[in-house]
N, C-alpha and C. Protein backbone atom coordinates (compact mmCIF):
# COMPACT_ATOMS: atom_id res chain seq x y z
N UNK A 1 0.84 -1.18 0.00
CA UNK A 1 0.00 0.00 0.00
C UNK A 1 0.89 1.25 0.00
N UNK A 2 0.75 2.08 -0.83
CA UNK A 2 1.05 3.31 -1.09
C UNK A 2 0.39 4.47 -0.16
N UNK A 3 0.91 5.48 0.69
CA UNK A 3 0.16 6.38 1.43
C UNK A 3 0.37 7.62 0.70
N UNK A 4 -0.55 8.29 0.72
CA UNK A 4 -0.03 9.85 0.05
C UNK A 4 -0.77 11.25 0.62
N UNK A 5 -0.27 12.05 1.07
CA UNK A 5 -0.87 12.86 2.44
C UNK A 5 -0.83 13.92 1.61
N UNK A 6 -2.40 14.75 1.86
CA UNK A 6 -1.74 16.17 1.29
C UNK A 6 -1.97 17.42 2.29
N UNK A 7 -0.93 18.58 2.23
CA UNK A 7 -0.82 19.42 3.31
C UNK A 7 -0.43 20.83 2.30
N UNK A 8 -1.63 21.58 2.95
CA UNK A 8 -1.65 23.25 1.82
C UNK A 8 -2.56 23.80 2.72
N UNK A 9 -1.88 25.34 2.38
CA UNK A 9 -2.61 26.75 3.29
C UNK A 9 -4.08 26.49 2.66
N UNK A 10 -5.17 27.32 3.69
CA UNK A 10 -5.96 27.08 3.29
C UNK A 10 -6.80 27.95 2.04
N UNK A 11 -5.84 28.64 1.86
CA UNK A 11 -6.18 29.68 0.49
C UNK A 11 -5.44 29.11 -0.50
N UNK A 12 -5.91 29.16 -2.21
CA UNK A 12 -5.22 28.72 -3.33
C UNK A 12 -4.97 29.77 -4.02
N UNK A 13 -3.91 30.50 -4.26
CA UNK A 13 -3.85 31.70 -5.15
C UNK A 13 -3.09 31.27 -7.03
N UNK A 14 -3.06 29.89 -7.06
CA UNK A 14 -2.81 29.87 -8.11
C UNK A 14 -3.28 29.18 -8.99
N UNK A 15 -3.52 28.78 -10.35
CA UNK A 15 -4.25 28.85 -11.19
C UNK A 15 -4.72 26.94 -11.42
N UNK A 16 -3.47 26.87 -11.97
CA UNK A 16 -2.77 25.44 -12.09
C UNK A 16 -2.88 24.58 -11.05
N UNK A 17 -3.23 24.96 -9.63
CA UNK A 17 -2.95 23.64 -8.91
C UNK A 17 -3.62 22.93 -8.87
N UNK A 18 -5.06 22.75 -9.71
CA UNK A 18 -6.11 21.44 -9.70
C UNK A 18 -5.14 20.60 -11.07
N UNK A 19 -4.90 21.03 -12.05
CA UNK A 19 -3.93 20.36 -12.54
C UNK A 19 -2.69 19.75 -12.24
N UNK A 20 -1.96 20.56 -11.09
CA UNK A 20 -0.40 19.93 -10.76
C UNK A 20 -0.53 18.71 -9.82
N UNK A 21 -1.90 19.00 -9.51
CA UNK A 21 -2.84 18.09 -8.01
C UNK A 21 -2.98 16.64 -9.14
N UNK A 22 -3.61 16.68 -10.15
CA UNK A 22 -4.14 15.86 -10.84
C UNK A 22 -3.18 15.13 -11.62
N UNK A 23 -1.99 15.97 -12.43
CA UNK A 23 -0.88 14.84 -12.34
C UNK A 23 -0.60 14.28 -11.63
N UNK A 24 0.11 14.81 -10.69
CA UNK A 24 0.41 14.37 -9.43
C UNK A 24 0.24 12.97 -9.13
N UNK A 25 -1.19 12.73 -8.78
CA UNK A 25 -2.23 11.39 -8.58
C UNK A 25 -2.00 10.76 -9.66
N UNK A 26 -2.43 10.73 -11.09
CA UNK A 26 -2.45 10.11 -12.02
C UNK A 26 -0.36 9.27 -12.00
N UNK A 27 0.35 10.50 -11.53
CA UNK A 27 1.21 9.45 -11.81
C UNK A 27 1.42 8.42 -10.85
N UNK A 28 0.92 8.81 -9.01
CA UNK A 28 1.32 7.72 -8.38
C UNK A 28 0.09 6.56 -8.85
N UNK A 29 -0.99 6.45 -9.36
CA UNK A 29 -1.75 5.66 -9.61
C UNK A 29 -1.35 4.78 -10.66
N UNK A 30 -0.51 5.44 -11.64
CA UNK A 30 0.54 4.68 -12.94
C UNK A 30 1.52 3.73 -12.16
N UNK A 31 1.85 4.05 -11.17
CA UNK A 31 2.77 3.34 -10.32
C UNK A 31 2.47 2.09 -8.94
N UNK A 32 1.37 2.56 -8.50
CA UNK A 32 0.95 1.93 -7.13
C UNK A 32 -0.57 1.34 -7.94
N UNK A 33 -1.22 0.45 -7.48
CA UNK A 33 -2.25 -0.46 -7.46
C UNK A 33 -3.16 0.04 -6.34
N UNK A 34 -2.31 -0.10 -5.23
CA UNK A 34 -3.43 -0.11 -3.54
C UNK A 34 -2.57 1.22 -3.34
N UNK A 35 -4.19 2.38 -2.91
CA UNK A 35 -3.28 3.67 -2.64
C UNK A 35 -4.14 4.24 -1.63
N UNK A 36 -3.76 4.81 -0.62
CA UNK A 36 -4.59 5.66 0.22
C UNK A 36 -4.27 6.97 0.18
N UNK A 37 -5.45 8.05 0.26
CA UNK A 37 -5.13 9.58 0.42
C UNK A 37 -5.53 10.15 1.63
N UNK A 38 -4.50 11.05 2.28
CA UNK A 38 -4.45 10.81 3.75
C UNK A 38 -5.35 12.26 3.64
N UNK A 39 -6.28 13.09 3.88
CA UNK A 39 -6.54 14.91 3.37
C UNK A 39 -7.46 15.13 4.90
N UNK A 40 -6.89 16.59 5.51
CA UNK A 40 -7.45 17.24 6.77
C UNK A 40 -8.93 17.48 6.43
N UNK A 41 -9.02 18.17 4.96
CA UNK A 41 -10.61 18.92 5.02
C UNK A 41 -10.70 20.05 5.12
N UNK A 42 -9.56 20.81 5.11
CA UNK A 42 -9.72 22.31 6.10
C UNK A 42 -9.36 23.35 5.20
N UNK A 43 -9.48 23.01 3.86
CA UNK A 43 -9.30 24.39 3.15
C UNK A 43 -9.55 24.17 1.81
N UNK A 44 -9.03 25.01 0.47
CA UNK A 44 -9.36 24.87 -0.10
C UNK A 44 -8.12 23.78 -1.21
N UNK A 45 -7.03 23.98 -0.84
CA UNK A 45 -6.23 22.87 -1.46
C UNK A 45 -6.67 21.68 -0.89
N UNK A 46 -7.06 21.16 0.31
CA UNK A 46 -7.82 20.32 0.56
C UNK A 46 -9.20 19.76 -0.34
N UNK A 47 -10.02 20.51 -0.18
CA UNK A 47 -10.88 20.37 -1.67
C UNK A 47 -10.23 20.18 -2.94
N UNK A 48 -9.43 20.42 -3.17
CA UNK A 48 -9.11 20.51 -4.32
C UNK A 48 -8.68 19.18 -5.08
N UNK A 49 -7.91 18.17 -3.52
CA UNK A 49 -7.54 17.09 -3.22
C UNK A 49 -8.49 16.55 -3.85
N UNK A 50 -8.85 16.11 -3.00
CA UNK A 50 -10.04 15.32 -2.48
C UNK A 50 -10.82 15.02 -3.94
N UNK A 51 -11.06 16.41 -4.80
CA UNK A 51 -11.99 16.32 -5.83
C UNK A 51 -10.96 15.46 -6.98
N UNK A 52 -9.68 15.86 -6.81
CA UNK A 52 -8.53 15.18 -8.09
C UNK A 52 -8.73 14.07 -8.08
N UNK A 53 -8.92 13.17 -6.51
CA UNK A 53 -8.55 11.84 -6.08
C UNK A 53 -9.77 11.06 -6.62
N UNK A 54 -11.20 11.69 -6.47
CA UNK A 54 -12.47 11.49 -6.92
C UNK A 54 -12.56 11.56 -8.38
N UNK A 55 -12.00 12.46 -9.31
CA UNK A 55 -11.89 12.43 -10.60
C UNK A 55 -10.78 11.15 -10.84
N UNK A 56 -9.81 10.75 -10.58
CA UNK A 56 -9.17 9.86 -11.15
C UNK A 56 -9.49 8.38 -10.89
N UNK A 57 -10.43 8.10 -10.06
CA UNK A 57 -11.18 6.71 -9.93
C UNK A 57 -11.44 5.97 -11.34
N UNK A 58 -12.65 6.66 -11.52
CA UNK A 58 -13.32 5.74 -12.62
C UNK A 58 -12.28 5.76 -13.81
N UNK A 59 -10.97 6.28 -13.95
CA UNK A 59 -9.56 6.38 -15.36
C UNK A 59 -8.99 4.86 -14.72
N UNK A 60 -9.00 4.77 -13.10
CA UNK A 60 -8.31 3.46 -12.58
C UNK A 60 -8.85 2.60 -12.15
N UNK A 61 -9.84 2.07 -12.91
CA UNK A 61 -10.69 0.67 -12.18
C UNK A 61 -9.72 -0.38 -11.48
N UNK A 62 -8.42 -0.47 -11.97
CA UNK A 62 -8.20 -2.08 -11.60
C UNK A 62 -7.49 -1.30 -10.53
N UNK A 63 -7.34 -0.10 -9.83
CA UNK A 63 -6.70 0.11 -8.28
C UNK A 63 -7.69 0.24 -7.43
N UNK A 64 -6.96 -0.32 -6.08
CA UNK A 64 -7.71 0.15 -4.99
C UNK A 64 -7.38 1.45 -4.92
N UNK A 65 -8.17 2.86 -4.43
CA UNK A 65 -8.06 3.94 -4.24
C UNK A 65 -8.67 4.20 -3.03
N UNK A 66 -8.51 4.70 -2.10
CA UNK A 66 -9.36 5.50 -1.41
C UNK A 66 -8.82 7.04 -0.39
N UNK A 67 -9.74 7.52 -0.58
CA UNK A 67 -9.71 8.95 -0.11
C UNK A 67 -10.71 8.82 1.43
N UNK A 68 -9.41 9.58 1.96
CA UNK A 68 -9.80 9.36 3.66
C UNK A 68 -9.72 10.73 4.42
N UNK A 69 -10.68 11.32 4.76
CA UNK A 69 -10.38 12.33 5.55
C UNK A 69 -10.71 12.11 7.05
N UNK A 70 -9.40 12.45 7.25
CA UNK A 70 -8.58 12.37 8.57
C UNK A 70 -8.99 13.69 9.61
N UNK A 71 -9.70 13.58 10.50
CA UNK A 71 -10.51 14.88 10.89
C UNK A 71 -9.62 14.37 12.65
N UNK A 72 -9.48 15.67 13.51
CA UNK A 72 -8.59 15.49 14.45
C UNK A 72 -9.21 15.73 15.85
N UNK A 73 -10.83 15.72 15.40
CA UNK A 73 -11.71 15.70 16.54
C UNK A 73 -13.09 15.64 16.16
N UNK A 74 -13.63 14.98 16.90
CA UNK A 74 -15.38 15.12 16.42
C UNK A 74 -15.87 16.31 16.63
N UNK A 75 -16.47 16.89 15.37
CA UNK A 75 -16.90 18.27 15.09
C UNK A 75 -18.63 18.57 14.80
N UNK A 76 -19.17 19.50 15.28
CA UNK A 76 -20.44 19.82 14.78
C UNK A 76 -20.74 19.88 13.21
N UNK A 77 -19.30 20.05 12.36
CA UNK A 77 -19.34 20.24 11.06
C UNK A 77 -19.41 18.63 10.24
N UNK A 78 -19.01 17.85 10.82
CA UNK A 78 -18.77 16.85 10.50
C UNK A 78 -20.34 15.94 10.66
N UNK A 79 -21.47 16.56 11.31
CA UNK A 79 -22.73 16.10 11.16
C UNK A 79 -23.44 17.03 9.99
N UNK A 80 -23.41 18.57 10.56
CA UNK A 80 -24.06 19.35 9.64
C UNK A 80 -23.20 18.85 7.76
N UNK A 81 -22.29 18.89 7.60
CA UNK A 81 -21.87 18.89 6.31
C UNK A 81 -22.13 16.90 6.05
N UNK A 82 -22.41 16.20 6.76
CA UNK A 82 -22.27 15.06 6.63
C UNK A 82 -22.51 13.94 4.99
N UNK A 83 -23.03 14.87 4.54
CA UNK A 83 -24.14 14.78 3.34
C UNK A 83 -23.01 14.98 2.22
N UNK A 84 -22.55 16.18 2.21
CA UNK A 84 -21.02 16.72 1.52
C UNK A 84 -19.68 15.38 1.99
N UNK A 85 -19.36 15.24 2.97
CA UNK A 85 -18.37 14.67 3.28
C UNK A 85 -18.35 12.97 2.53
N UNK A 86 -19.49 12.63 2.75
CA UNK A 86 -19.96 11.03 1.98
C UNK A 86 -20.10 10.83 0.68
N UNK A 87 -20.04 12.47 -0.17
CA UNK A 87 -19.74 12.30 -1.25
C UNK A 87 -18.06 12.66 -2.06
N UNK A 88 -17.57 13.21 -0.88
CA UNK A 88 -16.23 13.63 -1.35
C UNK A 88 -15.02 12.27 -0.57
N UNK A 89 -15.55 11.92 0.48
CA UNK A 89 -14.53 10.55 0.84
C UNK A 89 -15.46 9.28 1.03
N UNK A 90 -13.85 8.48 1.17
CA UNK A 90 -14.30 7.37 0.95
C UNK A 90 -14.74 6.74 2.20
N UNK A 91 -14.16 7.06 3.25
CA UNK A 91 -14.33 6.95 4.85
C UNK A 91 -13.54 8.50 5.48
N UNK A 92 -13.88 8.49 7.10
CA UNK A 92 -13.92 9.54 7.72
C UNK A 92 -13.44 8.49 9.03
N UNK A 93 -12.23 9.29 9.16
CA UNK A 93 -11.74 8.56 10.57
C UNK A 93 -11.29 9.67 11.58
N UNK A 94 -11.55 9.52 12.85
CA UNK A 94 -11.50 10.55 13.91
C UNK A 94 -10.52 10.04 14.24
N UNK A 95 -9.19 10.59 15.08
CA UNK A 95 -7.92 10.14 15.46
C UNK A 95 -7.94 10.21 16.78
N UNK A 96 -8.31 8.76 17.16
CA UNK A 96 -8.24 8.99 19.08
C UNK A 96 -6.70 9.69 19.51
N UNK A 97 -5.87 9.23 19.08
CA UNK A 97 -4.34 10.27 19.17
C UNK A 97 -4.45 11.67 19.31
N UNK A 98 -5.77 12.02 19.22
CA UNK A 98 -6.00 13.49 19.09
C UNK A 98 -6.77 13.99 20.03
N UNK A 99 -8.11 13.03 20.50
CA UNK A 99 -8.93 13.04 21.61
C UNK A 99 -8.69 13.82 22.69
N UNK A 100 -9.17 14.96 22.95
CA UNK A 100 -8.91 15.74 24.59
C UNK A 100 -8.05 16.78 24.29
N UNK A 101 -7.63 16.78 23.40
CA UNK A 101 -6.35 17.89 23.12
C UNK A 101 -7.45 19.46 22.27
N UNK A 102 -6.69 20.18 23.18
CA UNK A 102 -7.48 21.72 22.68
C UNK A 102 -7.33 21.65 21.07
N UNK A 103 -7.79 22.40 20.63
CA UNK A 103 -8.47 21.88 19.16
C UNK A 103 -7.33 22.39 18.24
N UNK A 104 -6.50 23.21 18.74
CA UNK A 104 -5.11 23.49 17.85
C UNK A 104 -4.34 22.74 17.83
N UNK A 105 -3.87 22.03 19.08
CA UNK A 105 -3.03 21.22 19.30
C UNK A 105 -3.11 19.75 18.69
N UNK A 106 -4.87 19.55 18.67
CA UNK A 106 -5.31 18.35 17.86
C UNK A 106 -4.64 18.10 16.75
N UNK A 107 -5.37 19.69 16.34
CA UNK A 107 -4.69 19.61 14.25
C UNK A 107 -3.16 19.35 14.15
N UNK A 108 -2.64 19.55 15.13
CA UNK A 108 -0.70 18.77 15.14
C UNK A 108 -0.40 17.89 15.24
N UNK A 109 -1.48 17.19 16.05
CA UNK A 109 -1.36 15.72 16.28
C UNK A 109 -2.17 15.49 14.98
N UNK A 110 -2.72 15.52 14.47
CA UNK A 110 -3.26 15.11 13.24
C UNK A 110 -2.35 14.96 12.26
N UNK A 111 -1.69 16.49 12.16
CA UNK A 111 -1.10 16.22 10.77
C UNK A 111 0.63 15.65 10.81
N UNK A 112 0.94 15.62 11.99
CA UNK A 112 1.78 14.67 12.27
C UNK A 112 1.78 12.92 12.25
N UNK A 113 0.19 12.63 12.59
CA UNK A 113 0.03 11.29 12.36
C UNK A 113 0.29 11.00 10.85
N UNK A 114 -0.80 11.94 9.95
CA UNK A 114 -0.61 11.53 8.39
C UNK A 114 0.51 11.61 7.86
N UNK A 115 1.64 12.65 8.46
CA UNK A 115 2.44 12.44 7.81
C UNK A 115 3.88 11.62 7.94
N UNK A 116 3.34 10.76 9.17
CA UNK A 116 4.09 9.45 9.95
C UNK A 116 3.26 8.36 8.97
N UNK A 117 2.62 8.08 8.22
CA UNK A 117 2.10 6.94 8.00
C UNK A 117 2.31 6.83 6.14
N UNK A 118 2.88 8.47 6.30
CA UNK A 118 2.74 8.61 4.29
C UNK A 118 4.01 7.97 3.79
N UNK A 119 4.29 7.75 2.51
CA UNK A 119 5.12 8.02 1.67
C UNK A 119 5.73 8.59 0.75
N UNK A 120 4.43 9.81 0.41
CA UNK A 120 4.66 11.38 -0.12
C UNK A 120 3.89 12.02 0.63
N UNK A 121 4.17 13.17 0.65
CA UNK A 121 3.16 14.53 1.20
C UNK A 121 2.86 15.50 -0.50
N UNK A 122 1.99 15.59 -1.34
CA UNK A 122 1.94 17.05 -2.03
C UNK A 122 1.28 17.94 -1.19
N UNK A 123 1.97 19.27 -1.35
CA UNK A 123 1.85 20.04 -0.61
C UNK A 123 1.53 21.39 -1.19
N UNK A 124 1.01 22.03 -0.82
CA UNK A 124 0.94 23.66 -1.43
C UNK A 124 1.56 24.66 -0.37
N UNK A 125 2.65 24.77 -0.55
CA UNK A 125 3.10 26.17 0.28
C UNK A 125 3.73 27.49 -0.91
N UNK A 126 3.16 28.40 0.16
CA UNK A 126 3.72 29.60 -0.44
C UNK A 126 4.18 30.68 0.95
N UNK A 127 4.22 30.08 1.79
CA UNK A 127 4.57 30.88 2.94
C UNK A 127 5.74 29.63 3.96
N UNK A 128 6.33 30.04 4.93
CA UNK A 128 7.50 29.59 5.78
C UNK A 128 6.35 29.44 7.01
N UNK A 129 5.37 29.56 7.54
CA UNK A 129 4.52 29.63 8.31
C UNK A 129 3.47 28.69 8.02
N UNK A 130 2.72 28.38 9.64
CA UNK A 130 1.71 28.14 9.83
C UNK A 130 1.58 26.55 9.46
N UNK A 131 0.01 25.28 9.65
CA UNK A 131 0.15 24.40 9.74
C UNK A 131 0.56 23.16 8.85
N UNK A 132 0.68 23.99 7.62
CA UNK A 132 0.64 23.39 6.28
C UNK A 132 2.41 23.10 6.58
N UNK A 133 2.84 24.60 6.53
CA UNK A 133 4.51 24.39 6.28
C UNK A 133 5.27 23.32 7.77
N UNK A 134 4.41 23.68 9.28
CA UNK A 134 4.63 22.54 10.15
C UNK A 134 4.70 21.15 9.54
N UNK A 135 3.84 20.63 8.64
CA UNK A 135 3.17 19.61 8.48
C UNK A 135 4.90 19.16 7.53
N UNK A 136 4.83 19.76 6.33
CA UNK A 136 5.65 19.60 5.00
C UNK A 136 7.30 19.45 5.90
N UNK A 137 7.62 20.74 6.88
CA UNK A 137 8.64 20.23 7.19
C UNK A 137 9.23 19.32 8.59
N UNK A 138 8.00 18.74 8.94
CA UNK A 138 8.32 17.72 9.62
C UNK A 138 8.41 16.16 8.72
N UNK A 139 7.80 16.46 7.68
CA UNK A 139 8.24 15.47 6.53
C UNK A 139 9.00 15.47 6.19
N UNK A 140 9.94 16.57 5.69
CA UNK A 140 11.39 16.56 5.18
C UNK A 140 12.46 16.15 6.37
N UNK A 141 11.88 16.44 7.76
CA UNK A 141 13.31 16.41 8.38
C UNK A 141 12.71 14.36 8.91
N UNK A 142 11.79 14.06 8.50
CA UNK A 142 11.79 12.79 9.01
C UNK A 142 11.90 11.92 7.59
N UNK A 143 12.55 12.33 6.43
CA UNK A 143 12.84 11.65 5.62
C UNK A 143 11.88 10.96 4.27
N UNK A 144 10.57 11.80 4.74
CA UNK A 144 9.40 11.25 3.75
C UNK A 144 9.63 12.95 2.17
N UNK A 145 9.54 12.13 1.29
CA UNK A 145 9.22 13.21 0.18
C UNK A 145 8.21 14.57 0.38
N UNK A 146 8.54 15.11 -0.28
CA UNK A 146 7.48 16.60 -0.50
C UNK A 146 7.63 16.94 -1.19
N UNK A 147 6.54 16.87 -2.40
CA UNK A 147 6.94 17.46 -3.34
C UNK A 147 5.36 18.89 -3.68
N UNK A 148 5.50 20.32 -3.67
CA UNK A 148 5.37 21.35 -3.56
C UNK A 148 4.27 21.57 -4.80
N UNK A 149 3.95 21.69 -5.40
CA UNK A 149 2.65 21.90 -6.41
C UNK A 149 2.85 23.68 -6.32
N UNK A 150 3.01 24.32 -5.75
CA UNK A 150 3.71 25.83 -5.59
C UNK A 150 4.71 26.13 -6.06
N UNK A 151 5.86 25.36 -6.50
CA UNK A 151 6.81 25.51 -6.83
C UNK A 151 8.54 25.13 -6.08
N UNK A 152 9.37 25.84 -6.36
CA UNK A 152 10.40 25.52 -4.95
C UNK A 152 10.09 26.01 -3.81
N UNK A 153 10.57 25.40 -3.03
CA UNK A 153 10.14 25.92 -1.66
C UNK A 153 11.87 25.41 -1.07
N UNK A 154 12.36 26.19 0.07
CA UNK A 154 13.38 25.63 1.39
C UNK A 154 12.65 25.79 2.65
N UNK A 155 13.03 24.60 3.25
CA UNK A 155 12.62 24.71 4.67
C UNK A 155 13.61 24.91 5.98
N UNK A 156 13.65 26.12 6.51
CA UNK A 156 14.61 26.76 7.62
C UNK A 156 14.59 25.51 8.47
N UNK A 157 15.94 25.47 9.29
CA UNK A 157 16.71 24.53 9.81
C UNK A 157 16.24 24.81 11.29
């Protein structure tokens, strides 16, 4: 099984990234058979995910695929939108690893789990800040890929 996590601000300012999103997938799907997509939910490169991973199904019948959003606490949104969520994933898993923890601290433990379990992260950064770039460079310094859909990026030491 192939894991593939994705981590981006929650604003998209550029044009191309439902496309760089959509290669992206198409090529690990050229490559891997059984694939999981690890996605928070929390913005709009998130959507953006989620919808690529959903468009490239029916191109890959003979893979397992599935799209999993990884939510880092049980939320009021997660009933009200429930209707939305069952059509954009494939399952919805709450991370007891996360359970009890103030709701910022959750989303760290969250996106630290996904990106302990991946084997790529795509990522959208355009800033050195905040939870996306936490996420991307705790992947780089623990040895998992990142590869940027934004372009180059360095991550301070």
């Amino acid at each position: 099984m192939f894991v593939c996590t994705f981590a981006g601000h929650r604003e998209v300012y550029h044009s191309c990234v439902d496309k760089c999103v959509r290669l992206l997938i198409d090529m690990i799907l050229d490559q891997h058979d059984n694939v999981m997509f690890y996605n928070g939910g929390m913005g709009a490169f998130d959507d953006i995910c989620a919808k690529a991973v959903n468009a490239a199904k029916p191109e890959y019948p003979q893979n397992s695929i599935q799209n999993i959003l990884v939510a880092p606490y049980l939320s009021r949104m997660l009933n009200e939108r429930k209707a939305y969520y069952k059509t954009m994933y494939d399952h919805i898993l709450v991370l007891r690893e996360s359970e009890g923890a103030h709701y910022k601290r959750a989303i760290q433990v969250r996106n630290r789990w996904m990106t302990q379990q991946s084997d790529l992260v795509i990522a959208y950064l355009i800033r050195n800040f905040g939870g996306a770039y936490d996420m991307a460079r705790y992947a780089v310094k623990n040895g998992i890929r990142v590869i940027n859909v934004a372009g180059d990026f360095s991550f301070d030491n």
